[in-house]
C-alpha atoms as a PDB file:
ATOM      1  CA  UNK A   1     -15.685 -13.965  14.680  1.00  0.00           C
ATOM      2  CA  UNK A   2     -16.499 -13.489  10.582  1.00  0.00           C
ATOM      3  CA  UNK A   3     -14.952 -16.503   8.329  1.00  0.00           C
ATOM      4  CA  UNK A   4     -12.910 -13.875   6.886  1.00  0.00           C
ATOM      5  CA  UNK A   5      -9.735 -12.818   8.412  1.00  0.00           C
ATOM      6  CA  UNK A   6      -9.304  -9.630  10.987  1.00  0.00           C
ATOM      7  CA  UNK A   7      -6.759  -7.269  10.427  1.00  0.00           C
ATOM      8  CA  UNK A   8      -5.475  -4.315  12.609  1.00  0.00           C
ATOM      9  CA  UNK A   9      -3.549  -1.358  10.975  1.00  0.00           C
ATOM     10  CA  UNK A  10      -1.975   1.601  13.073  1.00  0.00           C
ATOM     11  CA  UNK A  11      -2.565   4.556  11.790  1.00  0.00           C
ATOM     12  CA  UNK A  12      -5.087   3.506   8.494  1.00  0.00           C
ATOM     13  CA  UNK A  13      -6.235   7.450   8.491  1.00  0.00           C
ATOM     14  CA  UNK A  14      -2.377   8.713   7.954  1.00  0.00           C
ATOM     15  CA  UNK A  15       0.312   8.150   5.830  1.00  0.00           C
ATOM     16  CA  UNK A  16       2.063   4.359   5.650  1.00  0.00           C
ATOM     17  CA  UNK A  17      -1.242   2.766   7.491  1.00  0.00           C
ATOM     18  CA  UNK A  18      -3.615   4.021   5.086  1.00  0.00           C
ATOM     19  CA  UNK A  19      -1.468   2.500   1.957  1.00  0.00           C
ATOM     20  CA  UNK A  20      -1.150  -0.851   4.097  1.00  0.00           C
ATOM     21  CA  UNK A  21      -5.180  -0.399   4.826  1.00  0.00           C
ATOM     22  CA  UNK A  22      -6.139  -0.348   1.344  1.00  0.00           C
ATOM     23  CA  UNK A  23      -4.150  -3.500   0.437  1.00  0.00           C
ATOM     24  CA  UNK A  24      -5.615  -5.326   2.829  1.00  0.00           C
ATOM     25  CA  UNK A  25      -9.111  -3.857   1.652  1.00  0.00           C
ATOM     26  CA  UNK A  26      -8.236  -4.983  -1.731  1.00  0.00           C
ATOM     27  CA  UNK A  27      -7.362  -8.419  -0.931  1.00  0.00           C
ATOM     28  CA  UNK A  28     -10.745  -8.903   0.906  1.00  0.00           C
ATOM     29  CA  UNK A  29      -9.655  -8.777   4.927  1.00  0.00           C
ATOM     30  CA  UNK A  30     -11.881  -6.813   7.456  1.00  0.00           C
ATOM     31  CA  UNK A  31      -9.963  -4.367   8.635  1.00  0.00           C
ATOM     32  CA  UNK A  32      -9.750  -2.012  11.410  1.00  0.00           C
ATOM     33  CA  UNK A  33      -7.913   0.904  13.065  1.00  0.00           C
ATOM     34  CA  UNK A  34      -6.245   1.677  16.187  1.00  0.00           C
ATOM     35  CA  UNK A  35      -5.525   5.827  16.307  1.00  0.00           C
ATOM     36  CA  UNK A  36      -5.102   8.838  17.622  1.00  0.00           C
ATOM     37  CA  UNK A  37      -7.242  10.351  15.397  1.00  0.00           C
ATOM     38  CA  UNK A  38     -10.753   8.770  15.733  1.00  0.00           C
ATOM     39  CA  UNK A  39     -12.557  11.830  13.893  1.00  0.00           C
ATOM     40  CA  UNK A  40     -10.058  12.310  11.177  1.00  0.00           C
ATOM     41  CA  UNK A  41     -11.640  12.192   7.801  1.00  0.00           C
ATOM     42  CA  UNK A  42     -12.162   8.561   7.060  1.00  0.00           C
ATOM     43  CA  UNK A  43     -11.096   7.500   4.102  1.00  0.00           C
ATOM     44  CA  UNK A  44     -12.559   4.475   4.246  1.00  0.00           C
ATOM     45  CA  UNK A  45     -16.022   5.438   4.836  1.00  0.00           C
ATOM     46  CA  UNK A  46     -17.840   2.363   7.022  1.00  0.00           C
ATOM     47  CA  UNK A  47     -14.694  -0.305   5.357  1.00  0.00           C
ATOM     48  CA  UNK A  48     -12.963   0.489   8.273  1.00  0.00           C
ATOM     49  CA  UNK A  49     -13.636   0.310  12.006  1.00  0.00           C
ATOM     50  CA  UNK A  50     -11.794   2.659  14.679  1.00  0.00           C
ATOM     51  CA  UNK A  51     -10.872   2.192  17.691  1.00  0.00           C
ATOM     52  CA  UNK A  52      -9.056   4.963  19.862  1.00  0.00           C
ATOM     53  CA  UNK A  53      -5.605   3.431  20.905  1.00  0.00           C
ATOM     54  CA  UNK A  54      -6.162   3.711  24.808  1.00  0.00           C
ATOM     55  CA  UNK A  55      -2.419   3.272  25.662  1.00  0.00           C
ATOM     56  CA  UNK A  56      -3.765   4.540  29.504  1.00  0.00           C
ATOM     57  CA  UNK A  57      -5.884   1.206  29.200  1.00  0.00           C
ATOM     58  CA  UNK A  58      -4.773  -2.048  28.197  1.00  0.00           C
ATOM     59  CA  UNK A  59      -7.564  -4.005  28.459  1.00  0.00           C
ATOM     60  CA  UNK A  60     -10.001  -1.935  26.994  1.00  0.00           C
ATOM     61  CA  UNK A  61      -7.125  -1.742  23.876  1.00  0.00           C
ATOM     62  CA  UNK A  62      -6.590  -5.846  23.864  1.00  0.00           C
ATOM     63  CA  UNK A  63     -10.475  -5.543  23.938  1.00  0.00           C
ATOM     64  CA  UNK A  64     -10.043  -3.918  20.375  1.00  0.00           C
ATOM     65  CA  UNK A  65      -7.831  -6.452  19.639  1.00  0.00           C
ATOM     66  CA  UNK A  66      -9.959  -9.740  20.116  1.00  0.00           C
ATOM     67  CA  UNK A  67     -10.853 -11.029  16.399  1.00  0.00           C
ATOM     68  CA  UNK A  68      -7.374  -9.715  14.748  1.00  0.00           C
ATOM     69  CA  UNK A  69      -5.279 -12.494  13.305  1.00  0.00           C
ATOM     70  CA  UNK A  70      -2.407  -9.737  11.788  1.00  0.00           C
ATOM     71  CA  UNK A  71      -1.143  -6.405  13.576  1.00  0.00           C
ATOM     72  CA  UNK A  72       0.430  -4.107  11.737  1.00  0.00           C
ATOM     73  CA  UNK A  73       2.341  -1.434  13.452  1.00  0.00           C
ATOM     74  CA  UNK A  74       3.456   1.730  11.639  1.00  0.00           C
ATOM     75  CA  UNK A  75       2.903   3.803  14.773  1.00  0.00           C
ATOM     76  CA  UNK A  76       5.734   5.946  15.862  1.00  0.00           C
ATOM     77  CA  UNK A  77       6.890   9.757  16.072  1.00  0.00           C
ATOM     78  CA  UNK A  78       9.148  12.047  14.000  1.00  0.00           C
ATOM     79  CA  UNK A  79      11.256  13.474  17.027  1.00  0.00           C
ATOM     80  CA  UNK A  80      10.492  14.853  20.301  1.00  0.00           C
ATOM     81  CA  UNK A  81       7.953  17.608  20.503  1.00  0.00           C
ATOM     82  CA  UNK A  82       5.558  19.192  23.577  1.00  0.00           C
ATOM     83  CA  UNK A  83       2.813  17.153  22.271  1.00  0.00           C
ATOM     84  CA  UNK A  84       4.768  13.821  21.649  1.00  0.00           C
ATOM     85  CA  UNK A  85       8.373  12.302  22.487  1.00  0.00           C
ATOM     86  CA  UNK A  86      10.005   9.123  21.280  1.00  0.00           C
ATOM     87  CA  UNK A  87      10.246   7.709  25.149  1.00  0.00           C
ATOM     88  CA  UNK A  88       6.143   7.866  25.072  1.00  0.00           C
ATOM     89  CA  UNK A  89       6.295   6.460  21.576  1.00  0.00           C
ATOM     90  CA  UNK A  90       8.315   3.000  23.021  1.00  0.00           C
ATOM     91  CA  UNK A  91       6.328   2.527  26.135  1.00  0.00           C
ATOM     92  CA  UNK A  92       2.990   3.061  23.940  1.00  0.00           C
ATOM     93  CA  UNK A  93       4.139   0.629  21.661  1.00  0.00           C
ATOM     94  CA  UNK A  94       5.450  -1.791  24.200  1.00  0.00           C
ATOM     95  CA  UNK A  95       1.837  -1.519  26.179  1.00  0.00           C
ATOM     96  CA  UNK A  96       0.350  -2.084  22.155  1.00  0.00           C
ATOM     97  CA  UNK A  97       2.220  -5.544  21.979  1.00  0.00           C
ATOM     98  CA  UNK A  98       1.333  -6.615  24.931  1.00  0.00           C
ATOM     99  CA  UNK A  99      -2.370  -5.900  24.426  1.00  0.00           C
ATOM    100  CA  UNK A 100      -1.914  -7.988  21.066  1.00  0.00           C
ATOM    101  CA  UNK A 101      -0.602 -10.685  23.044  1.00  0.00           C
ATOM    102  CA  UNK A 102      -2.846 -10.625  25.430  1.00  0.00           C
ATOM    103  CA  UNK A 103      -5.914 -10.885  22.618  1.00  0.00           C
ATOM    104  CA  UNK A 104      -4.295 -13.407  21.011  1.00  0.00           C
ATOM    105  CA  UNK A 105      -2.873 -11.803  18.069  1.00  0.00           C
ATOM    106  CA  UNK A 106      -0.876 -14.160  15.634  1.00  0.00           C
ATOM    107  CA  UNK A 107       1.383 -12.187  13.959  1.00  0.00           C
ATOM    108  CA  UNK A 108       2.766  -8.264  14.178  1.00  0.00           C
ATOM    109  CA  UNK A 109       4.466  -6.932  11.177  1.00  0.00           C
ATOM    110  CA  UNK A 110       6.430  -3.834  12.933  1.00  0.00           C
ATOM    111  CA  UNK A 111       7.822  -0.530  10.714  1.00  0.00           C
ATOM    112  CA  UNK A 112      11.227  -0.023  11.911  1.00  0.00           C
ATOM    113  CA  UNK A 113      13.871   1.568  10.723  1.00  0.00           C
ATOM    114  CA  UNK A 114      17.142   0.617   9.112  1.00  0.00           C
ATOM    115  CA  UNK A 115      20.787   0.434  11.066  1.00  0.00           C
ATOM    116  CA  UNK A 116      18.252   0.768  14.865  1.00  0.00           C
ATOM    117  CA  UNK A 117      20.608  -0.100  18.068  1.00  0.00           C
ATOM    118  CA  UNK A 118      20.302  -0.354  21.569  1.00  0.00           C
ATOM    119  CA  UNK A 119      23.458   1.435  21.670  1.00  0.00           C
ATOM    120  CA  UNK A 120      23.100   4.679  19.299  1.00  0.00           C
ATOM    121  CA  UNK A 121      23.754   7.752  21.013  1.00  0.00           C
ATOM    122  CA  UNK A 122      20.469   8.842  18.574  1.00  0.00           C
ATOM    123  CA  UNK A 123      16.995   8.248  20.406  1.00  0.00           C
ATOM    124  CA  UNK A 124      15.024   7.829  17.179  1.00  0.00           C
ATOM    125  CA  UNK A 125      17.195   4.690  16.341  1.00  0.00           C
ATOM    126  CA  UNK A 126      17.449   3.455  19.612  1.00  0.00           C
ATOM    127  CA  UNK A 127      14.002   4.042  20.398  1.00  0.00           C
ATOM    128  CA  UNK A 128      13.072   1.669  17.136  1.00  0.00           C
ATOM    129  CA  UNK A 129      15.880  -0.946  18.686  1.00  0.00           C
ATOM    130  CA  UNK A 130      14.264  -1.274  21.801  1.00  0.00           C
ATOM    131  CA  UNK A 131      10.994  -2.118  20.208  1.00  0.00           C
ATOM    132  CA  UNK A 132      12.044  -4.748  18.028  1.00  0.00           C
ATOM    133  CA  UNK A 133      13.737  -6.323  21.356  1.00  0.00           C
ATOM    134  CA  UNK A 134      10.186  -5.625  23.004  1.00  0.00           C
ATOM    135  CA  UNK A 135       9.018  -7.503  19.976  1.00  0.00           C
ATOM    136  CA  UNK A 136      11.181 -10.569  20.122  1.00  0.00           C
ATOM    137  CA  UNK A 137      10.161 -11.370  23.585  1.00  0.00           C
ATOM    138  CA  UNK A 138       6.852 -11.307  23.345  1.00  0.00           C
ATOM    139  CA  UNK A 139       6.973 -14.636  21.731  1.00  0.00           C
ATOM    140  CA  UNK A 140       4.254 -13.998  18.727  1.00  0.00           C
ATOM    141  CA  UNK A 141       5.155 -14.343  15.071  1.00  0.00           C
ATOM    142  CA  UNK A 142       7.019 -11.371  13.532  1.00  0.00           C
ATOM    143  CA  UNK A 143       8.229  -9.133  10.624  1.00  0.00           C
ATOM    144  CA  UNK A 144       9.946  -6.840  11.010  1.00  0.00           C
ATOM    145  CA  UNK A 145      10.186  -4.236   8.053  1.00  0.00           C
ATOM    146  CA  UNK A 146      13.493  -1.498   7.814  1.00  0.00           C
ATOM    147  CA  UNK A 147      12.498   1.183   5.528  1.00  0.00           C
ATOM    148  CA  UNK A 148      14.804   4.328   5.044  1.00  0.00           C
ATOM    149  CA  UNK A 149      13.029   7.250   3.716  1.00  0.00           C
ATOM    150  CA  UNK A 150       9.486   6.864   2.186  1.00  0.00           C
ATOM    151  CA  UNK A 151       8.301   8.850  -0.389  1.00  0.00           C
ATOM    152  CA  UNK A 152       4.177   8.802  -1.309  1.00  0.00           C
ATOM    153  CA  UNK A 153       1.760  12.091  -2.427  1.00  0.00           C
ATOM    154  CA  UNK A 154       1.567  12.474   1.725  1.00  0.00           C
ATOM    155  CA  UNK A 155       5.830  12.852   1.561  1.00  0.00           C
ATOM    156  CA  UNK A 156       7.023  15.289   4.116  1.00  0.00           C
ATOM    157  CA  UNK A 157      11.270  15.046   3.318  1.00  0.00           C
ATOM    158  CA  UNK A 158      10.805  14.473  -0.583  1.00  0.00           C
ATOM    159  CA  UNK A 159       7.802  17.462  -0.826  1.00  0.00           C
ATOM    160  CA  UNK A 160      10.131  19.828   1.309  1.00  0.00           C
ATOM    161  CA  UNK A 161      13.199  20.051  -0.598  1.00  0.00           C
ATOM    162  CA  UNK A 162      11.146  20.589  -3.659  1.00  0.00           C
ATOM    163  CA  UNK A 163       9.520  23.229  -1.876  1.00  0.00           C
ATOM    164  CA  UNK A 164      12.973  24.759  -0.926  1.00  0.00           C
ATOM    165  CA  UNK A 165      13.794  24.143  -4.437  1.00  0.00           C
ATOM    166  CA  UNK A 166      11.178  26.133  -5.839  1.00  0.00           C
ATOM    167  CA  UNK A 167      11.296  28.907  -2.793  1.00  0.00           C
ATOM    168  CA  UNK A 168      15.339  29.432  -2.463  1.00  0.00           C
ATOM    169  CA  UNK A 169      17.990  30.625  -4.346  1.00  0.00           C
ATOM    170  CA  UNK A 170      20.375  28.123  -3.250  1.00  0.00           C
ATOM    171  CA  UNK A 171      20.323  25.181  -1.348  1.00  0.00           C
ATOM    172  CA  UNK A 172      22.306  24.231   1.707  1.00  0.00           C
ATOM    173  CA  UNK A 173      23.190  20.591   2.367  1.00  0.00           C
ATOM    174  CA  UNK A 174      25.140  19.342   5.055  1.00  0.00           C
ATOM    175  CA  UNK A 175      28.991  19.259   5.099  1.00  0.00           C
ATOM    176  CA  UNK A 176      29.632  17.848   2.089  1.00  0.00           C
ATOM    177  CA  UNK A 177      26.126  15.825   1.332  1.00  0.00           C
ATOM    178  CA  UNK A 178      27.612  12.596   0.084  1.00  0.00           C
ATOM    179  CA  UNK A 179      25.570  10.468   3.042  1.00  0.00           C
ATOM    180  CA  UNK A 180      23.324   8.069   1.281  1.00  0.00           C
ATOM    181  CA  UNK A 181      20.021   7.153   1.591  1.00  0.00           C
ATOM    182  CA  UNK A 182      17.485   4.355  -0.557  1.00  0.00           C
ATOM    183  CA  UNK A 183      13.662   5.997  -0.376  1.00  0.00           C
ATOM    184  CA  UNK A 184      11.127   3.171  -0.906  1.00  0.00           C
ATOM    185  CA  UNK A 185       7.463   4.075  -2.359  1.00  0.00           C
ATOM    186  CA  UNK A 186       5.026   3.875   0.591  1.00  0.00           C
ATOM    187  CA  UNK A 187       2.916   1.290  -1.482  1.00  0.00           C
ATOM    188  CA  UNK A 188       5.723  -1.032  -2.333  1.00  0.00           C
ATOM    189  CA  UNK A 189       6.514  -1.056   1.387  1.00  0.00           C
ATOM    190  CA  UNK A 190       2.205  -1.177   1.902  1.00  0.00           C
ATOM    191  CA  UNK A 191       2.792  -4.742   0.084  1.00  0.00           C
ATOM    192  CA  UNK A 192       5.911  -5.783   1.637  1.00  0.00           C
ATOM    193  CA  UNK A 193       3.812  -5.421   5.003  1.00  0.00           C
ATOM    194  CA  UNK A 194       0.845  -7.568   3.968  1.00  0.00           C
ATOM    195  CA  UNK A 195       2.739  -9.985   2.134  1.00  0.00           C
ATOM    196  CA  UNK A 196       4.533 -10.628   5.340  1.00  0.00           C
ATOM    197  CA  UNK A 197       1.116 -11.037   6.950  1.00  0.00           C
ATOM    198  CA  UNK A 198       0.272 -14.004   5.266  1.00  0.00           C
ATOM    199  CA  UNK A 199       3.766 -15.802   6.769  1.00  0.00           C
ATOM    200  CA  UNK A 200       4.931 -17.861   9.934  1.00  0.00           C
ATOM    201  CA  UNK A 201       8.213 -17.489  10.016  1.00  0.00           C
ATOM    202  CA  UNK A 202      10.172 -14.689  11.805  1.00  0.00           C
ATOM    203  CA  UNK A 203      12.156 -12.789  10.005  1.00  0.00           C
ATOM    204  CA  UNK A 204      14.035  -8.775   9.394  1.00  0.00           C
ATOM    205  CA  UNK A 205      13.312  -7.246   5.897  1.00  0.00           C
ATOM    206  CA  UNK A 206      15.606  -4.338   4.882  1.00  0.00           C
ATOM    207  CA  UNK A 207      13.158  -2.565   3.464  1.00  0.00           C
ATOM    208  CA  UNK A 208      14.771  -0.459   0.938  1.00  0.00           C
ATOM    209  CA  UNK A 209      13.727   1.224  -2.492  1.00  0.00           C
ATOM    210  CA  UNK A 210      15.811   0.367  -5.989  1.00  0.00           C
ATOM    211  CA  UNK A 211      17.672   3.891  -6.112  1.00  0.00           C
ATOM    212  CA  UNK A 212      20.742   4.906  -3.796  1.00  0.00           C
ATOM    213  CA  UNK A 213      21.549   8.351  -3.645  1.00  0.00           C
ATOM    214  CA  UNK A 214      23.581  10.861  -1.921  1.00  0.00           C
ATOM    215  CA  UNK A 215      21.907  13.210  -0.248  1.00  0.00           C
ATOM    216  CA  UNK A 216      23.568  15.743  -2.466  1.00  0.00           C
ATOM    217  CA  UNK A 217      22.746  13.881  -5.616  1.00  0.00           C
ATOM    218  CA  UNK A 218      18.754  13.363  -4.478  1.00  0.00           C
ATOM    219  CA  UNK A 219      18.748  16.789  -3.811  1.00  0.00           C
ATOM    220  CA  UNK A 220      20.012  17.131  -7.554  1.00  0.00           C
ATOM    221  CA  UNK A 221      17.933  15.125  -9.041  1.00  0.00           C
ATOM    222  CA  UNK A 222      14.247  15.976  -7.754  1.00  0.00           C
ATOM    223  CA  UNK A 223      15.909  19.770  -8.532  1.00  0.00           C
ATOM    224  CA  UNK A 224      16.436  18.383 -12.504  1.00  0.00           C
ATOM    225  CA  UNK A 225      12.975  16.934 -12.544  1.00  0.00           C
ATOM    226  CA  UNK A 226      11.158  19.794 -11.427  1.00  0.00           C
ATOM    227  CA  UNK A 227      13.029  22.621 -13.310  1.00  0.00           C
ATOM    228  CA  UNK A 228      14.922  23.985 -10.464  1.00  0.00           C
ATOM    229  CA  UNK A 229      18.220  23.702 -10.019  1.00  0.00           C
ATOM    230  CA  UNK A 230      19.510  25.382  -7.728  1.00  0.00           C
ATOM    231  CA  UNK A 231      23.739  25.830  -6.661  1.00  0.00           C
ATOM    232  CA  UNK A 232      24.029  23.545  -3.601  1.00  0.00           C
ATOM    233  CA  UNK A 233      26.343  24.431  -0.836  1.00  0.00           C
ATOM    234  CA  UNK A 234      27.777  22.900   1.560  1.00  0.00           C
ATOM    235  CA  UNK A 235      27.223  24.235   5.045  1.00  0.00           C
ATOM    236  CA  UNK A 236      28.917  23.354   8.381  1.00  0.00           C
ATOM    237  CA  UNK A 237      26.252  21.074  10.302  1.00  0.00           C
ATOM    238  CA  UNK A 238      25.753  23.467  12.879  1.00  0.00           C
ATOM    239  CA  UNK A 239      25.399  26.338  10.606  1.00  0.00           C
ATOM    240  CA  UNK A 240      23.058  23.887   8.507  1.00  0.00           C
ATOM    241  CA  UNK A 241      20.975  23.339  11.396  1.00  0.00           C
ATOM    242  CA  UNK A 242      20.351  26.854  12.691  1.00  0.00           C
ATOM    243  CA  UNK A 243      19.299  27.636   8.844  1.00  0.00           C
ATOM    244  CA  UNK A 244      16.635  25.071   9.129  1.00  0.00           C
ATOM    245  CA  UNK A 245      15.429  26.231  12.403  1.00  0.00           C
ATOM    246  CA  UNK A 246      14.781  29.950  10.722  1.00  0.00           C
ATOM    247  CA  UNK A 247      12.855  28.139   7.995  1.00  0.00           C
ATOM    248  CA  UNK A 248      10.507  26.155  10.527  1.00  0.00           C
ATOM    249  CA  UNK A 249      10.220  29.413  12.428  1.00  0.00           C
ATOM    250  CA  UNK A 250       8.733  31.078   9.280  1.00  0.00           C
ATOM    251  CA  UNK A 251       6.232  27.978   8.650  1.00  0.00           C
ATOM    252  CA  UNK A 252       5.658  27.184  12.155  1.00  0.00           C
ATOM    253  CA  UNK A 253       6.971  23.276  11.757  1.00  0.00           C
ATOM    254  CA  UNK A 254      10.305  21.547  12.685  1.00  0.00           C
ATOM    255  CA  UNK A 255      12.306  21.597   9.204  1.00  0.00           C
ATOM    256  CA  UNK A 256      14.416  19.272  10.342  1.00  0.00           C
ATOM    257  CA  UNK A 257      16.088  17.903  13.652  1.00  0.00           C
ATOM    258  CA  UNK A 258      19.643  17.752  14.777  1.00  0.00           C
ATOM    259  CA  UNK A 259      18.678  14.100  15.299  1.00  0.00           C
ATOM    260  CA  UNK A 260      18.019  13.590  11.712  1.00  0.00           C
ATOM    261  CA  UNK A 261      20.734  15.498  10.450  1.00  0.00           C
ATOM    262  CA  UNK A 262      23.640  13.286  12.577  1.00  0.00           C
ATOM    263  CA  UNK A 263      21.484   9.971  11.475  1.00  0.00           C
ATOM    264  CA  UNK A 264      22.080  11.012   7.632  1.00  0.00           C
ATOM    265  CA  UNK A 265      25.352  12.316   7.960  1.00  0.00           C
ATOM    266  CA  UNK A 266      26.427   8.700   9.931  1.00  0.00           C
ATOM    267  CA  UNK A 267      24.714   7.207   6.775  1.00  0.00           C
ATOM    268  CA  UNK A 268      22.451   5.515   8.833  1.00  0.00           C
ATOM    269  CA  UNK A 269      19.745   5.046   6.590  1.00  0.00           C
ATOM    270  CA  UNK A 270      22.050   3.020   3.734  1.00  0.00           C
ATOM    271  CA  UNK A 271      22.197  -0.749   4.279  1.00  0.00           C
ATOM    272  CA  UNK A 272      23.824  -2.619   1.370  1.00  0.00           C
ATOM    273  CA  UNK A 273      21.261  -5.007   0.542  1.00  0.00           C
ATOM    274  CA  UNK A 274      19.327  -5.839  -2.091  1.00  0.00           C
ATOM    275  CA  UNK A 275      16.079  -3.917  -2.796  1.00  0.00           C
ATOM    276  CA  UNK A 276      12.650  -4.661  -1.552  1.00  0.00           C
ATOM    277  CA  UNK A 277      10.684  -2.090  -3.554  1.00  0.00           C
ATOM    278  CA  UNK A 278      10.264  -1.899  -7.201  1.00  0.00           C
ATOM    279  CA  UNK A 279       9.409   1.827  -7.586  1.00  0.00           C
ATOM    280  CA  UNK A 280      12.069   4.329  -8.241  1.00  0.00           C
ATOM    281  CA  UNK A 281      11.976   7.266  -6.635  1.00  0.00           C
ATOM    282  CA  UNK A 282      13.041   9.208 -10.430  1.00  0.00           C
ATOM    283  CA  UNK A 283      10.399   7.821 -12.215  1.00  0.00           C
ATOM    284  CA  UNK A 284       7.566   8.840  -9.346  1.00  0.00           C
ATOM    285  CA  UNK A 285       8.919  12.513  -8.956  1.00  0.00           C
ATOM    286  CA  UNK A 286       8.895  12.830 -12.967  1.00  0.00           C
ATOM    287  CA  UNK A 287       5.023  11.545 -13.021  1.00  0.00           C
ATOM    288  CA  UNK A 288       4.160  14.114 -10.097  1.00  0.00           C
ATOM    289  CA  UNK A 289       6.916  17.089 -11.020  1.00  0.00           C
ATOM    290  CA  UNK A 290       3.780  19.164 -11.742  1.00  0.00           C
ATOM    291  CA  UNK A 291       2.845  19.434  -8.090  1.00  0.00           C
ATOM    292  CA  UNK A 292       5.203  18.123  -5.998  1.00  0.00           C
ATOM    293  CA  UNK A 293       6.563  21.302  -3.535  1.00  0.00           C
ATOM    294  CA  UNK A 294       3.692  23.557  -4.504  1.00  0.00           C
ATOM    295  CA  UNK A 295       2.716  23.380  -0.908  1.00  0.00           C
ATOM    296  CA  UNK A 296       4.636  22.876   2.548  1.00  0.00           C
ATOM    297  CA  UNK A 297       3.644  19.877   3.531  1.00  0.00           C
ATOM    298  CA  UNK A 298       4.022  20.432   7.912  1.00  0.00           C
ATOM    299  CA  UNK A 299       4.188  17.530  10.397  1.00  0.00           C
ATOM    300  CA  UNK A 300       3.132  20.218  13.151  1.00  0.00           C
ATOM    301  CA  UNK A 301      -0.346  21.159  11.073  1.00  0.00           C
ATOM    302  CA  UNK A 302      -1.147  16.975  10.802  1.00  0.00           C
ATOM    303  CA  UNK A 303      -0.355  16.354  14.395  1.00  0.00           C
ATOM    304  CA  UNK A 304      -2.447  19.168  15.730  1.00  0.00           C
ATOM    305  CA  UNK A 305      -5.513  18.771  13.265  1.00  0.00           C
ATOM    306  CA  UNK A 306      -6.951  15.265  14.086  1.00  0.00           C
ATOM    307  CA  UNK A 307     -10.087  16.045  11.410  1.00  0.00           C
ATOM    308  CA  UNK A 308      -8.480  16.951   8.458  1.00  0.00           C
ATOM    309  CA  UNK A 309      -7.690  14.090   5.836  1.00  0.00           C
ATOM    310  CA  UNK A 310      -4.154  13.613   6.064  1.00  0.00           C
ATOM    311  CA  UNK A 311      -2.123  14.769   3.176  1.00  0.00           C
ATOM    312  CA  UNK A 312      -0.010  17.938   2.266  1.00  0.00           C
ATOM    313  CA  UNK A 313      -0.814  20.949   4.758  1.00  0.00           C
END
């Protein structure tokens, strides 16, 4: 065991892990990495140890786990796929906590989502329910962090309606678009999650950015800052989805799911609480307007290259 304090990150070679990673970095931890992707590009260089997440065996994974003080769990997946399915996702996750238990783990700061429940007819936020239960019970310290949408230079949602922005004539929102939703910056949520390392007590963050929208008027906006603005029109959900499904088709991703269109449309990912995260979501697509929806960025192209650095595809 070093005198300086072990910490384990989910996920350090992809999106919210890697921002979480590089706080931790900065404030002098050793860190390592539990992932999927062992032979992704590192970062990191030799900073950061990895450790394949053997989910098929838990003691080789609580072996991983032996010097960490602080888990931090950002792992999780988008919707259900061939390669990957939210019921996998939970019983991973669940086998993950136990391991950390078993190692003797202090603390797990968990990435959840906001509005989850055990009793939503939507597996994504039932799925992130059942893990904070599996949480609860395992008896270790906890935080538990609620972002909505994040937004970061490795964005899928925020990237891909510029994108349709810049490649459509109009765009199509659903029904009327007036669902809200309160993106936090990845790094602001990065802090919130090792901040929470340091604590004891167990507690639920909402972890929310300063800005509400509509979807509508986000859709608006990041149209404004990158100089095109487009007529938006309401579509019929249905309608709305099969659109999307034509546009995945012709870049060979999932656009977007019926799943995530019935969670914004029940304005699931709105709490009213105060922000957590400092960094508006305006101000960041102003200072990256030059770029931002150049490129697709495609959840199917980082799940099925493990080498690549992770970023826009």
């Amino acid at each position: 065991m070093t005198d300086r304090l072990t910490h384990a990150v989910t996920g350090a070679f992809g999106y919210s892990g890697k921002y979480i990673a590089q706080r931790l970095v900065d404030r002098g931890h050793n860190v390592i990495t539990l992932t999927n992707s062992p032979h992704r590009a590192n970062p990191f260089g030799e900073t950061i140890r990895a450790y394949p997440f053997n989910f098929d065996n838990p003691h080789k994974l609580a072996e991983s786990l032996q010097e960490v003080s602080v888990l931090y769990n950002t792992y999780w997946v988008r919707f259900n796929h061939e390669l990957f399915t939210h019921a996998n996702a939970v019983r991973n996750t669940v086998t993950l906590f136990s391991a950390a238990k078993a190692a003797g783990v202090r603390r797990i700061v968990h990435v959840s989502i906001t509005n989850p429940s055990l009793d939503s007819h939507l597996e994504y936020f039932r799925g992130k329910a059942q893990l904070e239960e599996a949480l609860k019970v395992t008896g270790l310290s906890y935080a538990i962090l609620r972002p909505t949408v994040l937004f970061g230079k490795e964005d899928i949602l925020i990237n891909n309606i510029a994108w349709a922005l810049r490649r459509l004539p109009v765009f199509g929102v659903f029904s009327d678009g007036h669902y809200r939703l309160q993106p936090i910056y990845v790094d602001d949520l990065a802090e919130i999650a090792v901040d929470q390392g340091d604590k004891e007590e167990n507690l639920v963050v909402n972890a929310i950015g300063p800005e509400t929208f509509t979807y509508r008027g986000l859709v608006e906006r990041i149209g404004e800052i990158i100089g095109k603005q487009r007529p938006i029109i309401p579509l019929p959900p249905r309608l709305g989805y099969w659109a999307s499904v034509v546009i995945g088709k012709l870049v060979d991703d999932v656009f977007i799911t019926r799943e995530e269109i019935d969670g914004l449309m029940a304005d699931l990912l709105y709490v009213d609480s105060p922000p957590a995260g400092r960094t508006r979501l305006t101000d960041w697509v102003k200072e990256h307007a030059d770029w931002l929806g150049r490129r697709y960025a495609s959840e199917l192209a980082r799940r099925r290259d493990r080498s690549s650095e992770y970023g826009i595809v």
